[in-house]
C-alpha atoms as a PDB file:
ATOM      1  CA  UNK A   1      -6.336  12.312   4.981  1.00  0.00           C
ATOM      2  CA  UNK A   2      -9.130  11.693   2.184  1.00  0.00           C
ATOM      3  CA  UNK A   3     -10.503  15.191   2.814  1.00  0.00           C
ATOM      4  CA  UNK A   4      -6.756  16.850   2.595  1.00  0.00           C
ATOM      5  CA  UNK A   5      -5.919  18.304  -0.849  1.00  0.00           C
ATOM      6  CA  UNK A   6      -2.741  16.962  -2.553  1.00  0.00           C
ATOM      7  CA  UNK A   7      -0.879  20.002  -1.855  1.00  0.00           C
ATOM      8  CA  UNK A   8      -1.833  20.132   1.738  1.00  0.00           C
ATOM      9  CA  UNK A   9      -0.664  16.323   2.315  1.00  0.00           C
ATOM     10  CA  UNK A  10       2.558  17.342   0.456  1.00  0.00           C
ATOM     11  CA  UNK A  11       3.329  19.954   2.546  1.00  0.00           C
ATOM     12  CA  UNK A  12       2.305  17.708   5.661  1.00  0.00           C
ATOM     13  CA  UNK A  13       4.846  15.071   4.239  1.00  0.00           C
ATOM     14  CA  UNK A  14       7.495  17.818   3.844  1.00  0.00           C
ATOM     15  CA  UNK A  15       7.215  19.312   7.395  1.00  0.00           C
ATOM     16  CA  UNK A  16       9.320  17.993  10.683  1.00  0.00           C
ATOM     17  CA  UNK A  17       6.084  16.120  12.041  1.00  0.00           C
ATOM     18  CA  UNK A  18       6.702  12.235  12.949  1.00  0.00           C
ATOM     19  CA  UNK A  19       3.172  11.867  10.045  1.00  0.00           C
ATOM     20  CA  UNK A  20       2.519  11.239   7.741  1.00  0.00           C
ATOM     21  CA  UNK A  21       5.664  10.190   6.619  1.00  0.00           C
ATOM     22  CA  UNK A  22       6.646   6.970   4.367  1.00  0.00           C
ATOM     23  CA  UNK A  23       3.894   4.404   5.525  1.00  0.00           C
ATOM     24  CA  UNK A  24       1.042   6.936   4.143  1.00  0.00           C
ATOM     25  CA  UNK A  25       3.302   7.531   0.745  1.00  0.00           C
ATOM     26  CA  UNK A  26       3.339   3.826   0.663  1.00  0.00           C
ATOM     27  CA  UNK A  27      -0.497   3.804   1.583  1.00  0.00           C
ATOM     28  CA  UNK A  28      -1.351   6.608  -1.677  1.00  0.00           C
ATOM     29  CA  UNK A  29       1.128   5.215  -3.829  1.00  0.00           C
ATOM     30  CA  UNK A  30      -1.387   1.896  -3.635  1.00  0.00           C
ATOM     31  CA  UNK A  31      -4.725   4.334  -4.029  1.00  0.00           C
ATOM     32  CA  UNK A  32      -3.325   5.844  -7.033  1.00  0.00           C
ATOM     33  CA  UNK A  33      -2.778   2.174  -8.648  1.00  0.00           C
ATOM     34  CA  UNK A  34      -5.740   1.072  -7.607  1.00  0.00           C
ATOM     35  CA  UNK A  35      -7.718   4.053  -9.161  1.00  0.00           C
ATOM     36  CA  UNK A  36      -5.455   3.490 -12.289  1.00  0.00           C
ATOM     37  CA  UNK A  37      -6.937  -0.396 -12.663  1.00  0.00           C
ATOM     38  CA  UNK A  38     -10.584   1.130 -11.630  1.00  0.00           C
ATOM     39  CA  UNK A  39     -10.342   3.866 -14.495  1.00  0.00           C
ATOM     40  CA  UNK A  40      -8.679   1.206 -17.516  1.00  0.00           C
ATOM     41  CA  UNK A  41     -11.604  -1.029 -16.651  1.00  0.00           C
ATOM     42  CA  UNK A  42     -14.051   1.825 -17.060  1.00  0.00           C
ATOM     43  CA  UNK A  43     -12.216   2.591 -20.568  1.00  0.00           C
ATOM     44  CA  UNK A  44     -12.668  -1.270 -21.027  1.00  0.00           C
ATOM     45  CA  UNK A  45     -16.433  -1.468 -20.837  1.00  0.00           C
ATOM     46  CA  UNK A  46     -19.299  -0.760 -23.509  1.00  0.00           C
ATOM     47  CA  UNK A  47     -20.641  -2.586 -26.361  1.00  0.00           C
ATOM     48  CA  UNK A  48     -16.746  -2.920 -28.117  1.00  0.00           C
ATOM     49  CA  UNK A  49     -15.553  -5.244 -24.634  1.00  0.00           C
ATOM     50  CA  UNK A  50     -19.101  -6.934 -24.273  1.00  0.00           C
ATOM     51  CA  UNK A  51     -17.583 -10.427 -24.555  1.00  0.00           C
ATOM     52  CA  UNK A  52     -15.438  -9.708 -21.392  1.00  0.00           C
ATOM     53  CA  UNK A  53     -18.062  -7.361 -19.535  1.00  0.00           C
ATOM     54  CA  UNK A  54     -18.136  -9.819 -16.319  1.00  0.00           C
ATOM     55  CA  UNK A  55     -14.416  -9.878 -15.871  1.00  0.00           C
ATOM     56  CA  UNK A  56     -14.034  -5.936 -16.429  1.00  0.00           C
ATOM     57  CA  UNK A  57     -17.082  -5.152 -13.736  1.00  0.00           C
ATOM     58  CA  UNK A  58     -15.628  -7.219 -11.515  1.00  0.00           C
ATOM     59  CA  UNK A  59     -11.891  -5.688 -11.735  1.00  0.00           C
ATOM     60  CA  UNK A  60     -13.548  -1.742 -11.863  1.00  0.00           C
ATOM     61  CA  UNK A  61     -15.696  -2.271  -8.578  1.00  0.00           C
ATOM     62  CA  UNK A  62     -13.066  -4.282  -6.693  1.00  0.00           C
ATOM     63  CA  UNK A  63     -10.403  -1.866  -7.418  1.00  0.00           C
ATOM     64  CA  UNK A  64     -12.910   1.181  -6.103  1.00  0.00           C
ATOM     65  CA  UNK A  65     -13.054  -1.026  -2.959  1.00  0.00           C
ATOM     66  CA  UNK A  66      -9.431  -1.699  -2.396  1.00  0.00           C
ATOM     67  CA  UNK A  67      -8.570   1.948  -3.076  1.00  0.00           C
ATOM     68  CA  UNK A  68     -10.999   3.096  -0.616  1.00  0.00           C
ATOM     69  CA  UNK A  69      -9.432   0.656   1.518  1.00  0.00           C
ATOM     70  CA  UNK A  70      -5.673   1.550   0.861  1.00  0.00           C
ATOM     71  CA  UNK A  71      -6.789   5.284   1.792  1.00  0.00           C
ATOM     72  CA  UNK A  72      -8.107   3.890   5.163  1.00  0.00           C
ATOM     73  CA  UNK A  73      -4.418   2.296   5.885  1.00  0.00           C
ATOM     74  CA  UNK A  74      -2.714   5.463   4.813  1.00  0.00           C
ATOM     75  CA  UNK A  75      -4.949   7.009   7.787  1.00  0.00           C
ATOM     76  CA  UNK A  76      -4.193   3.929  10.145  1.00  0.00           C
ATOM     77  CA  UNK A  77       0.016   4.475   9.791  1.00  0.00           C
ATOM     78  CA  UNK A  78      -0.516   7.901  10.790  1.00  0.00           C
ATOM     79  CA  UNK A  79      -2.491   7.506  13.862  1.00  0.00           C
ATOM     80  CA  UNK A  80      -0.322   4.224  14.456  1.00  0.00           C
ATOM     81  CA  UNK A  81       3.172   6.177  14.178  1.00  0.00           C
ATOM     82  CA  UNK A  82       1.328   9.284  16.221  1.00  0.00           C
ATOM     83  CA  UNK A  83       0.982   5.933  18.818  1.00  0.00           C
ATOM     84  CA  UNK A  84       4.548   5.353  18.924  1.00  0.00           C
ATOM     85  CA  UNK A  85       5.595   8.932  19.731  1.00  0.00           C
ATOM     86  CA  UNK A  86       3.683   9.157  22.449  1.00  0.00           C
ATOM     87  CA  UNK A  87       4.878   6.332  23.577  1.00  0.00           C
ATOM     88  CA  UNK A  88       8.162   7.614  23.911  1.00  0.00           C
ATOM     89  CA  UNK A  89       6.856  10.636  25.777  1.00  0.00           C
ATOM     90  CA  UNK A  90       5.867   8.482  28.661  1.00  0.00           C
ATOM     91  CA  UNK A  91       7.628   9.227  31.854  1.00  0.00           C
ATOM     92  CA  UNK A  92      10.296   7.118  32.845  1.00  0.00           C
ATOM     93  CA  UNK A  93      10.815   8.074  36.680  1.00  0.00           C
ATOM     94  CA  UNK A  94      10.574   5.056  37.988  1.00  0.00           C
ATOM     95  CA  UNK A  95      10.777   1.073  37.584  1.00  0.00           C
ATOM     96  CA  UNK A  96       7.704   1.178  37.386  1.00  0.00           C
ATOM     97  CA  UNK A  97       6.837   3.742  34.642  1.00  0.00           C
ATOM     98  CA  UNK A  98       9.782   2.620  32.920  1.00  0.00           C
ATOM     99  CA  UNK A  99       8.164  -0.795  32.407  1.00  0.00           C
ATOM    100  CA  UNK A 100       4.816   0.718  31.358  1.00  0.00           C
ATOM    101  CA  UNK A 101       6.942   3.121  28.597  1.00  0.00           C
ATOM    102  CA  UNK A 102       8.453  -0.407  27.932  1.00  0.00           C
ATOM    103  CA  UNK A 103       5.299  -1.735  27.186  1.00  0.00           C
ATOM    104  CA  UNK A 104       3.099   0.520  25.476  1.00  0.00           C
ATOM    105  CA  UNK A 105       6.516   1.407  23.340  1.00  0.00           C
ATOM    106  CA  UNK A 106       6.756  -2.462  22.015  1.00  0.00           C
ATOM    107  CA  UNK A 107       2.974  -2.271  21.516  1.00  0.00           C
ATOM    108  CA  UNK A 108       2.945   0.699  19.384  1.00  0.00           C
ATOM    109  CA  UNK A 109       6.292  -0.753  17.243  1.00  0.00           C
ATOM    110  CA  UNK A 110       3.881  -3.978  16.952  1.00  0.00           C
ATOM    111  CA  UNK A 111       0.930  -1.581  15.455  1.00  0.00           C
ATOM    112  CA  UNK A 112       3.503   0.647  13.509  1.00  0.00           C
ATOM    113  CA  UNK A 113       4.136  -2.285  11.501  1.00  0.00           C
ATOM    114  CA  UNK A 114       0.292  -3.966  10.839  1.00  0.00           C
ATOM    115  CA  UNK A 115      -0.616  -1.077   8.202  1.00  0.00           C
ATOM    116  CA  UNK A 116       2.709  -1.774   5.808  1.00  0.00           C
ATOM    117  CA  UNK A 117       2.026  -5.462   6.663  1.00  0.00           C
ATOM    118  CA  UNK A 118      -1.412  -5.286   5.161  1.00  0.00           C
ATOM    119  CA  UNK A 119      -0.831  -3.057   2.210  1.00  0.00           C
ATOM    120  CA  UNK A 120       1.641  -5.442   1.239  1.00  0.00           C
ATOM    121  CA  UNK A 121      -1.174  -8.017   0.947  1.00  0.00           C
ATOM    122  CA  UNK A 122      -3.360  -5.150  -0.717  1.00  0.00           C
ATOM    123  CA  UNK A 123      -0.753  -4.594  -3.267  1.00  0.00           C
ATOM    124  CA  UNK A 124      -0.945  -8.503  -4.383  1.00  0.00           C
ATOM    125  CA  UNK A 125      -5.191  -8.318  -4.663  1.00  0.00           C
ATOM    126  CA  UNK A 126      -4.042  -5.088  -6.807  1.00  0.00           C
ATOM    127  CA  UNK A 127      -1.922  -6.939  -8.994  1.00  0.00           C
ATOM    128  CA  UNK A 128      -4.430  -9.717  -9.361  1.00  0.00           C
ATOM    129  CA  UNK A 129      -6.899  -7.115 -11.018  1.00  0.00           C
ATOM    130  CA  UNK A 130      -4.292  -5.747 -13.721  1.00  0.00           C
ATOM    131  CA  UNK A 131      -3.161  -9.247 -14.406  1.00  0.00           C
ATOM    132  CA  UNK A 132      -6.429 -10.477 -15.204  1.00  0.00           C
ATOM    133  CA  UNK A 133      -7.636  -7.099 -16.645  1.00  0.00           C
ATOM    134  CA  UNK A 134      -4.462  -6.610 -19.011  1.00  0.00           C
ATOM    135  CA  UNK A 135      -5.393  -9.661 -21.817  1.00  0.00           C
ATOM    136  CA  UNK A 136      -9.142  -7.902 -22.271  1.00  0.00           C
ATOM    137  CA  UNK A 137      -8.438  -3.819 -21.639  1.00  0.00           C
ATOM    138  CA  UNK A 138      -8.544  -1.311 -24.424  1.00  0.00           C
ATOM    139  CA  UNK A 139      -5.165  -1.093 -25.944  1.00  0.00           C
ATOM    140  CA  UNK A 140      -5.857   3.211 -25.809  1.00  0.00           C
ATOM    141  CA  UNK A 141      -4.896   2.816 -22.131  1.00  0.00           C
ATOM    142  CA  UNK A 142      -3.135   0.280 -21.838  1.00  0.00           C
ATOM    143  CA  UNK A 143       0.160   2.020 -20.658  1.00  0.00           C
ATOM    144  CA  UNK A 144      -2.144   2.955 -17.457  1.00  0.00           C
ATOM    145  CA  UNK A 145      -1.793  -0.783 -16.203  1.00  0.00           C
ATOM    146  CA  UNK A 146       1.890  -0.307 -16.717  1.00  0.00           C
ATOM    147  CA  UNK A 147       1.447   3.174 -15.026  1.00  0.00           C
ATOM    148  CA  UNK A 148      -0.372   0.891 -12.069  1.00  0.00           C
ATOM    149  CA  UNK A 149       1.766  -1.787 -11.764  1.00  0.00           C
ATOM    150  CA  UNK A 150       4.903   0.705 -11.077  1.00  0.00           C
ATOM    151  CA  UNK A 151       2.798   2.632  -8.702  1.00  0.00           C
ATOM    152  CA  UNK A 152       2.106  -0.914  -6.883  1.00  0.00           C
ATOM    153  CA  UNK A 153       5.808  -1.871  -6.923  1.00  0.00           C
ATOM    154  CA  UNK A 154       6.242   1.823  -4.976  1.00  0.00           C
ATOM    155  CA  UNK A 155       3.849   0.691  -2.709  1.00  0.00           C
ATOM    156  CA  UNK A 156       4.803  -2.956  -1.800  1.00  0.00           C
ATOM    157  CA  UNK A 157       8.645  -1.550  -1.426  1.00  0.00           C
ATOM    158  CA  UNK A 158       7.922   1.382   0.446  1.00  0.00           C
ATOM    159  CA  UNK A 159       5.532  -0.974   2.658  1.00  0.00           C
ATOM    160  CA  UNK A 160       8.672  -3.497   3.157  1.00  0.00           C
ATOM    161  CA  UNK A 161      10.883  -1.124   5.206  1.00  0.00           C
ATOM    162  CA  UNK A 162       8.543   0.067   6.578  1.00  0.00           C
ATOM    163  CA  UNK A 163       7.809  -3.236   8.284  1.00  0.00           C
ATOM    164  CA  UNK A 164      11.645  -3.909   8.552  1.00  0.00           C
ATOM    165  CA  UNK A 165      11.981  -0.476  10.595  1.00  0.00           C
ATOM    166  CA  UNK A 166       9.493  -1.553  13.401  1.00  0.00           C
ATOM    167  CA  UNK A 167      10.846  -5.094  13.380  1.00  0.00           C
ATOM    168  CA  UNK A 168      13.783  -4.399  15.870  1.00  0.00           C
ATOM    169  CA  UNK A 169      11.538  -3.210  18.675  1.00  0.00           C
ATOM    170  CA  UNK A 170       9.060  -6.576  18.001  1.00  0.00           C
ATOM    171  CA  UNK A 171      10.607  -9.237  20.185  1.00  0.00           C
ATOM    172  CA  UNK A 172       7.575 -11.025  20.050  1.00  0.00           C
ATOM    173  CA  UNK A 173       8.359 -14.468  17.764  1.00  0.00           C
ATOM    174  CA  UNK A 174       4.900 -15.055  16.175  1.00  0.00           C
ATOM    175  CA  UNK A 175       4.393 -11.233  15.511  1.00  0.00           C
ATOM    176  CA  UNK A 176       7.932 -11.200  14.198  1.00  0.00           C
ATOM    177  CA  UNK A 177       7.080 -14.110  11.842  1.00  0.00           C
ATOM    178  CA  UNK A 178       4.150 -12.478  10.380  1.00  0.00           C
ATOM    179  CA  UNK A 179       5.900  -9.214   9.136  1.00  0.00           C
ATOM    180  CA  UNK A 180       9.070 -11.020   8.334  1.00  0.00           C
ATOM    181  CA  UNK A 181       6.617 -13.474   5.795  1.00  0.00           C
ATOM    182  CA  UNK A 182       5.065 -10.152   4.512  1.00  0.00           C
ATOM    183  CA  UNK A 183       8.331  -8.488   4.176  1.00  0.00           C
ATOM    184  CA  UNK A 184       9.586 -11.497   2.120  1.00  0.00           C
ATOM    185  CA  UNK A 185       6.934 -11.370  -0.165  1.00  0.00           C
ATOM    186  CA  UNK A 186       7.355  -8.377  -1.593  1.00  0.00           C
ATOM    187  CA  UNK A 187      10.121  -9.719  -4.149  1.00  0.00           C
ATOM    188  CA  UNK A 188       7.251 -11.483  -5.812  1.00  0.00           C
ATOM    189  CA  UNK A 189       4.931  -8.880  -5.874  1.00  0.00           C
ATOM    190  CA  UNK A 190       7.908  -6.584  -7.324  1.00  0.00           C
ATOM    191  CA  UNK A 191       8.699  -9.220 -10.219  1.00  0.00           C
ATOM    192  CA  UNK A 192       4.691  -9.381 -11.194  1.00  0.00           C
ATOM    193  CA  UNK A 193       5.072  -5.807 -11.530  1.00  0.00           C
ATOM    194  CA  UNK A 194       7.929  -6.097 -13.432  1.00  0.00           C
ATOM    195  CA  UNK A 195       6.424  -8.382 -15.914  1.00  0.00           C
ATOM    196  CA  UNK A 196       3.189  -6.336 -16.269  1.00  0.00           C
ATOM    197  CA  UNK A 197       5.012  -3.443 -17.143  1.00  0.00           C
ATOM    198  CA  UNK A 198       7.173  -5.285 -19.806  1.00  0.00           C
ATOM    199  CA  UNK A 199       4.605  -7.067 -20.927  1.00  0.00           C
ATOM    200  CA  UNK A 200       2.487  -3.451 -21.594  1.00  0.00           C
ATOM    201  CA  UNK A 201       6.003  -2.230 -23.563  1.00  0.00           C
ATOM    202  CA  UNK A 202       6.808  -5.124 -25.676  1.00  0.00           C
ATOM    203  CA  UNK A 203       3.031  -4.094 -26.857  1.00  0.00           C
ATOM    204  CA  UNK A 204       3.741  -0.194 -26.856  1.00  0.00           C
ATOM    205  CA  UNK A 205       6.881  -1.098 -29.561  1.00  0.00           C
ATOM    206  CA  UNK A 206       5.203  -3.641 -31.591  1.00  0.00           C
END
């Protein structure tokens, strides 16, 4: 998916194919506020932002990583919902196939869910950076932590149902702890966005 061009994932996302669908939207929607937080700390460096130049390095290469790495779950929903499919196309003749299909059906759900489970937690390391960055970034582009906090909200909201979707065909109660605890958290990580975006607008009016 890193290679495809934006118009070519679009039209992907637009087709009848079971992927990508809204796990890799969530998946992008985290890239793009990741690279948002990468490129404010980049406007954020230099001679002017010297007192603060630790901080800002810090926030610009940890938000290359964790784009690179919400890319590589956009990649792992697709092959993980491409698991579940074929899942269901197992034969079914017999009680014994049928409890194979059974299995390899709950394990696929199970995997379905780990990518929006873990861009959930991605989404909070995001929010860390344009928390911290915010006080010390150059006020030219500072709407662009605003911009990344709302993409970041998309993400963690679009990553909830997609864990809540899967969670009916995870009987398993540990597994079904895990995602439920992710799924939870996204409230949180929705009202830190909220309060990075107002705090970027009570600036934008002042």
């Amino acid at each position: 998916m890193r290679n495809d061009t934006i118009d070519s994932f679009l039209n992907a996302l637009a087709d009848r194919v079971p992927a990508p669908g809204g796990g890799a939207s969530a998946a992008l929607h985290a890239a793009q506020a990741a690279a948002l937080v990468a490129m404010v700390a980049r406007y954020s460096d230099g001679p002017r932002f010297a007192e603060h130049a630790d901080l800002v390095h810090k926030v610009r290469d940890t938000a290359d990583r964790l784009r690179d790495d919400a890319l590589a779950l956009a990649e792992d929903d697709v092959a993980a919902f491409t698991a579940v499919t074929e899942a269901y196309r197992l034969p079914k003749g017999d009680d014994g196939e049928k409890a194979e299909r059974s299995a390899a059906i709950e394990a696929a759900t199970l995997g379905a869910a780990r990518p929006p489970e873990a861009l959930v937690r991605l989404v909070s390391r995001i929010l860390d950076l344009a928390e911290d960055l915010l006080p010390v970034s150059n006020r030219n582009v500072v709407s662009d932590v605003a911009a990344a906090a709302e993409a970041a909200r998309a993400a963690a909201t679009t990553a909830r149902v997609n864990i809540e979707i899967n969670l009916g065909g995870v009987p398993e109660v540990g597994a079904r702890a895990e995602l439920l605890a992710a799924a939870n958290s996204v409230d949180g990580l929705v009202d830190r966005a909220e309060r990075l975006t107002t705090a970027v607008r009570a600036e934008l009016v002042r």
